[in-house]
C-alpha atoms as a PDB file:
ATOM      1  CA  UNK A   1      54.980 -99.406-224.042  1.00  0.00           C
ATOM      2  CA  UNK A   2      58.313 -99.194-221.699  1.00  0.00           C
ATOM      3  CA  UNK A   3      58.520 -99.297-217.906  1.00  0.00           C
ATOM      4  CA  UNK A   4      59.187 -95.517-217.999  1.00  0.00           C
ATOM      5  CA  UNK A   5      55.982 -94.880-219.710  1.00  0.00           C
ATOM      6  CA  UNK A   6      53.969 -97.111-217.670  1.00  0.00           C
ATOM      7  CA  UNK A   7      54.993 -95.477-214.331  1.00  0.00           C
ATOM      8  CA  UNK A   8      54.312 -91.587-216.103  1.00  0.00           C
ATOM      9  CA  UNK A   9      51.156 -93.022-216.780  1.00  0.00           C
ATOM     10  CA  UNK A  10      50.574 -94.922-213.631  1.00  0.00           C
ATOM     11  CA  UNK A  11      52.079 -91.542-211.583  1.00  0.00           C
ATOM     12  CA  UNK A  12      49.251 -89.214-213.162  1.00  0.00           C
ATOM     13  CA  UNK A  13      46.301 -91.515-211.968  1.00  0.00           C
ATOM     14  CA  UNK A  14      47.775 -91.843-208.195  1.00  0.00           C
ATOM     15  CA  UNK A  15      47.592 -89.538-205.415  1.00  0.00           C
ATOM     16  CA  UNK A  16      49.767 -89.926-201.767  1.00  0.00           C
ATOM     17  CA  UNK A  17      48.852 -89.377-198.413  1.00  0.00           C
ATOM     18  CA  UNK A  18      51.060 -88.360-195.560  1.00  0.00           C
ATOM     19  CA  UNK A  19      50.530 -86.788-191.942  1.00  0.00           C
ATOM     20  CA  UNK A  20      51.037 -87.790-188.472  1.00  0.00           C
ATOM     21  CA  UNK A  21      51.266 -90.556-186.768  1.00  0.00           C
ATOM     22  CA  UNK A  22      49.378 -88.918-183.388  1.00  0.00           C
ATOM     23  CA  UNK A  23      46.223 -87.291-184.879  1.00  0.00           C
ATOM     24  CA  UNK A  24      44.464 -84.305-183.209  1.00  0.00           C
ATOM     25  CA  UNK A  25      43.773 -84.512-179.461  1.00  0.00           C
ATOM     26  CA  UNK A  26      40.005 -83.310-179.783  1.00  0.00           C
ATOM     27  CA  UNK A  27      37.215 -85.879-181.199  1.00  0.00           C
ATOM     28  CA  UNK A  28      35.668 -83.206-183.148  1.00  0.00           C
ATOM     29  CA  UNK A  29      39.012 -82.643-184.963  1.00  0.00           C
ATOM     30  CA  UNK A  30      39.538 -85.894-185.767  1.00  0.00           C
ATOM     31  CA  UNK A  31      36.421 -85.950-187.546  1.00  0.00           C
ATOM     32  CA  UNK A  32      36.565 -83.091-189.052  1.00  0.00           C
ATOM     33  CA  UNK A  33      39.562 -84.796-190.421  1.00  0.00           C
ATOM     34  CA  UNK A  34      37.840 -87.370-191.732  1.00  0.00           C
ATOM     35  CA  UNK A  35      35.564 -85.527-193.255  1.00  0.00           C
ATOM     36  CA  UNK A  36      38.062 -83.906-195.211  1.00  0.00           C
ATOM     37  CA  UNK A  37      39.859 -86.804-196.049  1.00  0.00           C
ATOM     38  CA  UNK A  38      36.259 -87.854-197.220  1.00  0.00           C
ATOM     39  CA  UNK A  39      35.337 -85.210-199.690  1.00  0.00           C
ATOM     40  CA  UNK A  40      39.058 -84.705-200.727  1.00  0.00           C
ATOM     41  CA  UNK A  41      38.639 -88.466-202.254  1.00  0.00           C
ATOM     42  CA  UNK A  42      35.532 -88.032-203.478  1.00  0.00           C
ATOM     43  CA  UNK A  43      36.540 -84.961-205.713  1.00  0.00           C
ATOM     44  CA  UNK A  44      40.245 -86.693-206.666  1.00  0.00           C
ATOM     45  CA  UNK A  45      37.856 -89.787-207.640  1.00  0.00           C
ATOM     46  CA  UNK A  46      35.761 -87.419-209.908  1.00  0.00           C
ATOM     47  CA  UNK A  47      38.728 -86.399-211.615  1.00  0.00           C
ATOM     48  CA  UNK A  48      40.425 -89.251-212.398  1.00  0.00           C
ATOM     49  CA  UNK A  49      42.283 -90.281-209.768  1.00  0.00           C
ATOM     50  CA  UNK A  50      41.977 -94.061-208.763  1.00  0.00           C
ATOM     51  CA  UNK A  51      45.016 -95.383-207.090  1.00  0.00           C
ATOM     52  CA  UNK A  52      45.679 -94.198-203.495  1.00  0.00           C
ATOM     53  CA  UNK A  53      48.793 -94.504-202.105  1.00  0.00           C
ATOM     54  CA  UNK A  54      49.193 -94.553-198.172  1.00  0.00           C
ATOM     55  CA  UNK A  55      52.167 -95.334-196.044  1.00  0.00           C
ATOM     56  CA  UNK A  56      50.937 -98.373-193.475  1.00  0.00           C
ATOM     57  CA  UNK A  57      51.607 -95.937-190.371  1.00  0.00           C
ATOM     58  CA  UNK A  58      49.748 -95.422-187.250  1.00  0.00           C
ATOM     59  CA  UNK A  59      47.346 -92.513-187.150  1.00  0.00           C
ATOM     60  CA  UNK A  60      46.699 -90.223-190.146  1.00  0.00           C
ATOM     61  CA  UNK A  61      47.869 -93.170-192.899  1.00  0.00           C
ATOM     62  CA  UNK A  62      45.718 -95.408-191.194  1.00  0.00           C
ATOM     63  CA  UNK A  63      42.760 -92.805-191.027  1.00  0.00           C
ATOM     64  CA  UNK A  64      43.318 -92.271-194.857  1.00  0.00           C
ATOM     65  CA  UNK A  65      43.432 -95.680-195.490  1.00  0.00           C
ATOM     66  CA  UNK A  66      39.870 -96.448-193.917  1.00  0.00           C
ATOM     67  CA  UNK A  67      38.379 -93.766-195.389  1.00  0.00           C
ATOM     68  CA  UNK A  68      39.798 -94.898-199.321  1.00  0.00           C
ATOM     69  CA  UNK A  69      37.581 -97.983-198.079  1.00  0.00           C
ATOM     70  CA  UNK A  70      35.127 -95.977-197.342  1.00  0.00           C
ATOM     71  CA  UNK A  71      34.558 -94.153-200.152  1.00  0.00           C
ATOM     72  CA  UNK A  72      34.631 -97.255-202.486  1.00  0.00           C
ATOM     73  CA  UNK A  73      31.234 -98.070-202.013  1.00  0.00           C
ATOM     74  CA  UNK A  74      30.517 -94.702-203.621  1.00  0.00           C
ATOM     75  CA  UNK A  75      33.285 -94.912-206.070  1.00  0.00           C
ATOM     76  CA  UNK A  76      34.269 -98.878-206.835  1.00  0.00           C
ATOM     77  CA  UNK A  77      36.996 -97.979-209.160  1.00  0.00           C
ATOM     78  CA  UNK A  78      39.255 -96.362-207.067  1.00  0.00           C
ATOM     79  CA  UNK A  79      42.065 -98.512-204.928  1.00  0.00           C
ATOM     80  CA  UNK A  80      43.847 -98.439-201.766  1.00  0.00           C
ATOM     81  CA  UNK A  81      47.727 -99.180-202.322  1.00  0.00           C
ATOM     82  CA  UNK A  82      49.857 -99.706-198.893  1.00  0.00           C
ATOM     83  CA  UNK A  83      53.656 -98.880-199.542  1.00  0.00           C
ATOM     84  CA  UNK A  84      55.417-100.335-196.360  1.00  0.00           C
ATOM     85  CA  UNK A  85      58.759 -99.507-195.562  1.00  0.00           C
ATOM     86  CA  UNK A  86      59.430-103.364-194.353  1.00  0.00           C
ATOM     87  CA  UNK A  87      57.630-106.010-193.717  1.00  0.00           C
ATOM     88  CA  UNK A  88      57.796-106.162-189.899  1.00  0.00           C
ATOM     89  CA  UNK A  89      56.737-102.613-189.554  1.00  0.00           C
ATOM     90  CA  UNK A  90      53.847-102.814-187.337  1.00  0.00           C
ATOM     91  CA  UNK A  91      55.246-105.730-184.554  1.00  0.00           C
ATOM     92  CA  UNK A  92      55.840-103.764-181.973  1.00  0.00           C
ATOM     93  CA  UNK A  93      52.222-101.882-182.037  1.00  0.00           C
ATOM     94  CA  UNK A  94      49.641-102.405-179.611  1.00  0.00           C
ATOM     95  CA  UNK A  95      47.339-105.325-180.333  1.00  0.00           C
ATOM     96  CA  UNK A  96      44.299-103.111-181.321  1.00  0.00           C
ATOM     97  CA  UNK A  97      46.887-101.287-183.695  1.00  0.00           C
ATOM     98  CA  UNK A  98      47.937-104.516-185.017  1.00  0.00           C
ATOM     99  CA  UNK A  99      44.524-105.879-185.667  1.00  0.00           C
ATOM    100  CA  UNK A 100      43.477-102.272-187.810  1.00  0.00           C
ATOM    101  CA  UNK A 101      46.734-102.939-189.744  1.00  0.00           C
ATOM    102  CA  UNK A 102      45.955-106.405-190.690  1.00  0.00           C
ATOM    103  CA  UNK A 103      42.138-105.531-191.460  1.00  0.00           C
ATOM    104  CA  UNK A 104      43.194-102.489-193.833  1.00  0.00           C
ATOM    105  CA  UNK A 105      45.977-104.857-195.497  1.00  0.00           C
ATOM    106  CA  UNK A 106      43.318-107.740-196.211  1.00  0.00           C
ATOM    107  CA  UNK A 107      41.331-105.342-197.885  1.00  0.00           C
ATOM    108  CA  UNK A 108      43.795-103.294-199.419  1.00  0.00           C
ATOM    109  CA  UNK A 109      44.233-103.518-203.633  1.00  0.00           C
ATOM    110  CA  UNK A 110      48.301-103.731-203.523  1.00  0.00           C
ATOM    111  CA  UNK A 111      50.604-104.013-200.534  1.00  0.00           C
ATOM    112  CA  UNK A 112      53.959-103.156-202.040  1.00  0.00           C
ATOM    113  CA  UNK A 113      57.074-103.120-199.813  1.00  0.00           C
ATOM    114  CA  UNK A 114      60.145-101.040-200.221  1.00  0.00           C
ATOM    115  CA  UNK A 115      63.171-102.559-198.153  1.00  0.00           C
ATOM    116  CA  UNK A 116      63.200-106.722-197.464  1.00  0.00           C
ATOM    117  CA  UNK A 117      64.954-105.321-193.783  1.00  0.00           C
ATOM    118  CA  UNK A 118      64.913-102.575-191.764  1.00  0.00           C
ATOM    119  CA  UNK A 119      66.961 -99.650-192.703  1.00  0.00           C
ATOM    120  CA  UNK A 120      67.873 -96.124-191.222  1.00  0.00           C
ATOM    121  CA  UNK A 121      66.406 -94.307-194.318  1.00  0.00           C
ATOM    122  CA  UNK A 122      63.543 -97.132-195.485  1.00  0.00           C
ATOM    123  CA  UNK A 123      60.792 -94.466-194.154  1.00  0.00           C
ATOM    124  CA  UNK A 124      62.030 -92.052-196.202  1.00  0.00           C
ATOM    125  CA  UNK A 125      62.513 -93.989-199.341  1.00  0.00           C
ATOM    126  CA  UNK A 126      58.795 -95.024-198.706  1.00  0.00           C
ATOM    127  CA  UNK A 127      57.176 -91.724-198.376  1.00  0.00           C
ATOM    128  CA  UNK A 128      59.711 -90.577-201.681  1.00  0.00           C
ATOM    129  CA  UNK A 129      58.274 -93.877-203.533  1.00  0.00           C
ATOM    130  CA  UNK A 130      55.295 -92.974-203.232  1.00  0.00           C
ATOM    131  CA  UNK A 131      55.236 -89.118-203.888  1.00  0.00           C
ATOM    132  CA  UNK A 132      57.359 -90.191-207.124  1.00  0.00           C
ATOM    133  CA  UNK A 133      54.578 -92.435-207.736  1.00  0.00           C
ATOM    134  CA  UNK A 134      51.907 -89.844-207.257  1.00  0.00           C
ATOM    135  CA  UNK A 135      50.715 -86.442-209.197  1.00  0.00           C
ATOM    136  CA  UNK A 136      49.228 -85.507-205.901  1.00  0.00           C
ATOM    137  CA  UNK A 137      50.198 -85.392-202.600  1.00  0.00           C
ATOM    138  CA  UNK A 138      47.306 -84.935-199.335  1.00  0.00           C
ATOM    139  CA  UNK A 139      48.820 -84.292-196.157  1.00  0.00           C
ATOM    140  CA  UNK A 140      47.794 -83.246-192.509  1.00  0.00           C
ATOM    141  CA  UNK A 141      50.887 -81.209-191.053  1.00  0.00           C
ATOM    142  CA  UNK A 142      50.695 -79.318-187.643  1.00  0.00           C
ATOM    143  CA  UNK A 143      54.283 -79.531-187.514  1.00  0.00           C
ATOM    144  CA  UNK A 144      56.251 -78.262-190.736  1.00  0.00           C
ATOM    145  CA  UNK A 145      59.911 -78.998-189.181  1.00  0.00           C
ATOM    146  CA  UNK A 146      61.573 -81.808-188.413  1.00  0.00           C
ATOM    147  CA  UNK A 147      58.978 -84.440-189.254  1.00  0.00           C
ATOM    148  CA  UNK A 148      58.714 -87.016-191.579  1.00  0.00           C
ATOM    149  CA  UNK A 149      55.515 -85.586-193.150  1.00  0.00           C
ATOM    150  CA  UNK A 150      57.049 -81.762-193.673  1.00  0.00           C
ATOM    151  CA  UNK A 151      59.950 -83.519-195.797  1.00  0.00           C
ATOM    152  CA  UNK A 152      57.932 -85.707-197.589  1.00  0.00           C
ATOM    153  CA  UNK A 153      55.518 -82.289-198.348  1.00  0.00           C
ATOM    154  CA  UNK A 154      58.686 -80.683-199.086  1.00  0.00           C
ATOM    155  CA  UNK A 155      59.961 -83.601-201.793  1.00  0.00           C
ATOM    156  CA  UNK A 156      56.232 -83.477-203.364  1.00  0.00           C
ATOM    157  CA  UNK A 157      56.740 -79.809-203.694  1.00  0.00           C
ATOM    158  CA  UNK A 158      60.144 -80.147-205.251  1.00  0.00           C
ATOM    159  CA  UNK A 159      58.181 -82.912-207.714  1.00  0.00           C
ATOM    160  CA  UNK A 160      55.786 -80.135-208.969  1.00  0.00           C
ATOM    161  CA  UNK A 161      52.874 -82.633-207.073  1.00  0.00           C
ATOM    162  CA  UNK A 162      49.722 -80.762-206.763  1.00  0.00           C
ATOM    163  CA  UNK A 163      49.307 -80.084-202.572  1.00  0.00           C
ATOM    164  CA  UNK A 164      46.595 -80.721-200.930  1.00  0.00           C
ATOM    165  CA  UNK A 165      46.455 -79.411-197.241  1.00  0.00           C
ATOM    166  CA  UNK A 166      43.868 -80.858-195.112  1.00  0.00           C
ATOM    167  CA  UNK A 167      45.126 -79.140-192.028  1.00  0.00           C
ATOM    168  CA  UNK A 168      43.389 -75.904-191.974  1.00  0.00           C
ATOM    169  CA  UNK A 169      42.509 -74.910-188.369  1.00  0.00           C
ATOM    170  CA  UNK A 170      42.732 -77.903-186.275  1.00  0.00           C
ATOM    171  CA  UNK A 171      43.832 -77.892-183.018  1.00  0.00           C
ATOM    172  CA  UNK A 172      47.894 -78.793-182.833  1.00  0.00           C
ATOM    173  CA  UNK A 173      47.494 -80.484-179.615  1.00  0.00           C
ATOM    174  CA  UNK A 174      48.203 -83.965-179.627  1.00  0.00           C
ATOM    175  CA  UNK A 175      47.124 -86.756-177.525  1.00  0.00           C
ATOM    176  CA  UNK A 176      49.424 -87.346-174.677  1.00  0.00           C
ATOM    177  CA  UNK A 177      51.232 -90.861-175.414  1.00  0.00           C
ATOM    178  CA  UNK A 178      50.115 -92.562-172.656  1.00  0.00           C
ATOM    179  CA  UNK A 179      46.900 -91.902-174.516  1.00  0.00           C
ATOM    180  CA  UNK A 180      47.965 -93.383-178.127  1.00  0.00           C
ATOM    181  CA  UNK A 181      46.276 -96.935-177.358  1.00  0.00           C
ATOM    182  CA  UNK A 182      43.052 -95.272-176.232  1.00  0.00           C
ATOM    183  CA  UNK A 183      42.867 -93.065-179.637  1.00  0.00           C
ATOM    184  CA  UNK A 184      43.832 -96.731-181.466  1.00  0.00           C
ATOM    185  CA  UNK A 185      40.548 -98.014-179.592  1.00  0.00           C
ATOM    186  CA  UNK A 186      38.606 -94.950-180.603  1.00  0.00           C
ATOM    187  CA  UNK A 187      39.779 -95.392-184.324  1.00  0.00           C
ATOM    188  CA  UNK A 188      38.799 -99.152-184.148  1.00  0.00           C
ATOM    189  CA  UNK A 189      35.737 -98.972-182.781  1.00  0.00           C
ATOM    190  CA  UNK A 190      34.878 -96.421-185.588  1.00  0.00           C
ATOM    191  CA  UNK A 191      35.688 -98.630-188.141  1.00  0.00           C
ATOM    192  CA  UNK A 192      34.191-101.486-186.769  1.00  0.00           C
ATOM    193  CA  UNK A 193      30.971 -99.347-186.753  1.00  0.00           C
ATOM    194  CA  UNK A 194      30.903 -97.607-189.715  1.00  0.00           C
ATOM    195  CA  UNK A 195      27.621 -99.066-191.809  1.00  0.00           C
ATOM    196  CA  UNK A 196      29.403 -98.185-195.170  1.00  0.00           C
ATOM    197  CA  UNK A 197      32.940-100.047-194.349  1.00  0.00           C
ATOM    198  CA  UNK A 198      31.407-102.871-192.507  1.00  0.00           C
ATOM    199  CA  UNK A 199      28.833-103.942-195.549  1.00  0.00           C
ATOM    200  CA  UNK A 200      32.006-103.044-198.071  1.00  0.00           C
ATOM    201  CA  UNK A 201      34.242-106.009-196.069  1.00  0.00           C
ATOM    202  CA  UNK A 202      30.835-108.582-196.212  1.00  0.00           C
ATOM    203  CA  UNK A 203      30.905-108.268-199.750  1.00  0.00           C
ATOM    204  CA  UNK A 204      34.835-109.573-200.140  1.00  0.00           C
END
């Protein structure tokens, strides 16, 4: 087997996630979110689809990322694959950021990372790596120009990736950013008490 047919193989067992970094304003958004993100897993997981590929970002990569740990406990084969764009990506965040970051990556199945060093374009090469490395491609999008999420949407497209919107009617209103660290606390706190992803991080 080449390298070439690996990676087709590989590619049609993989699906991507991309979407904001500043997730919905309203609590009952966000979980409606997650909810989403939830049974959208579930049903890839049903199908065949094992290897989930997120992007290491603040906000809706993180949110997708927790809830691929999540949903193992219902579904142990599937994996959670971080594709960073360099390694240093997350040292500026807040602290509580930091610590979510370094909590998903422990339990993550792969962390692969596309540039050694910071580049102008390594975001973009990472959300194209892993589209190229997906057959299908979730996203949350309130804004569909001039965002890093509507051109990675519109690359999957271009790659004939099966779409997944998770959108829908949720409010566009973002937090304000002197809020961002509060929503980081909010998103910690929920992981730290969530029964199903605390008992799944005993067990390792």
């Amino acid at each position: 087997m080449t390298a070439d047919t690996f990676f087709c193989l590989e590619k049609y067992d993989s699906c991507c996630f991309t979407g904001h970094r500043v997730l919905p304003k309203s609590e009952e958004d966000r979980n409606i979110l997650r909810d989403k993100l939830r049974s959208t897993i579930a049903q890839l997981a049903k199908e065949g689809i094992y290897r989930f590929y997120t992007g290491g970002a603040r906000g809706f990569d993180s949110m997708a990322a927790m809830a691929v740990l999540e949903m193992k406990a219902y579904f142990p084969q599937i994996q959670l694959y971080l594709a960073l764009p360099y390694p240093q990506q997350y040292e500026q965040w807040p602290q509580r950021e930091i610590a979510l970051f370094e909590q998903i990556a422990e339990h993550a199945d792969k962390v692969e990372i596309i540039s050694p060093v910071y580049t102008e374009d390594c975001m973009k090469r990472r959300n194209y790596y892993m589209v190229d490395h997906s057959c299908v491609c979730v996203y949350y999008m309130v804004h569909s120009v001039r965002s890093g999420t509507a051109q990675t949407v519109a690359y999957a497209r271009k790659k004939n990736s099966r779409l997944i919107d998770l959108t829908g009617d949720l409010n566009a209103e973002y937090l304000p950013e002197e809020e961002e660290e509060k929503l980081s606390c909010i998103e910690r706190i929920y992981l730290e008490e969530n029964m199903v992803v605390r008992e799944f991080f005993k067990k390792k």
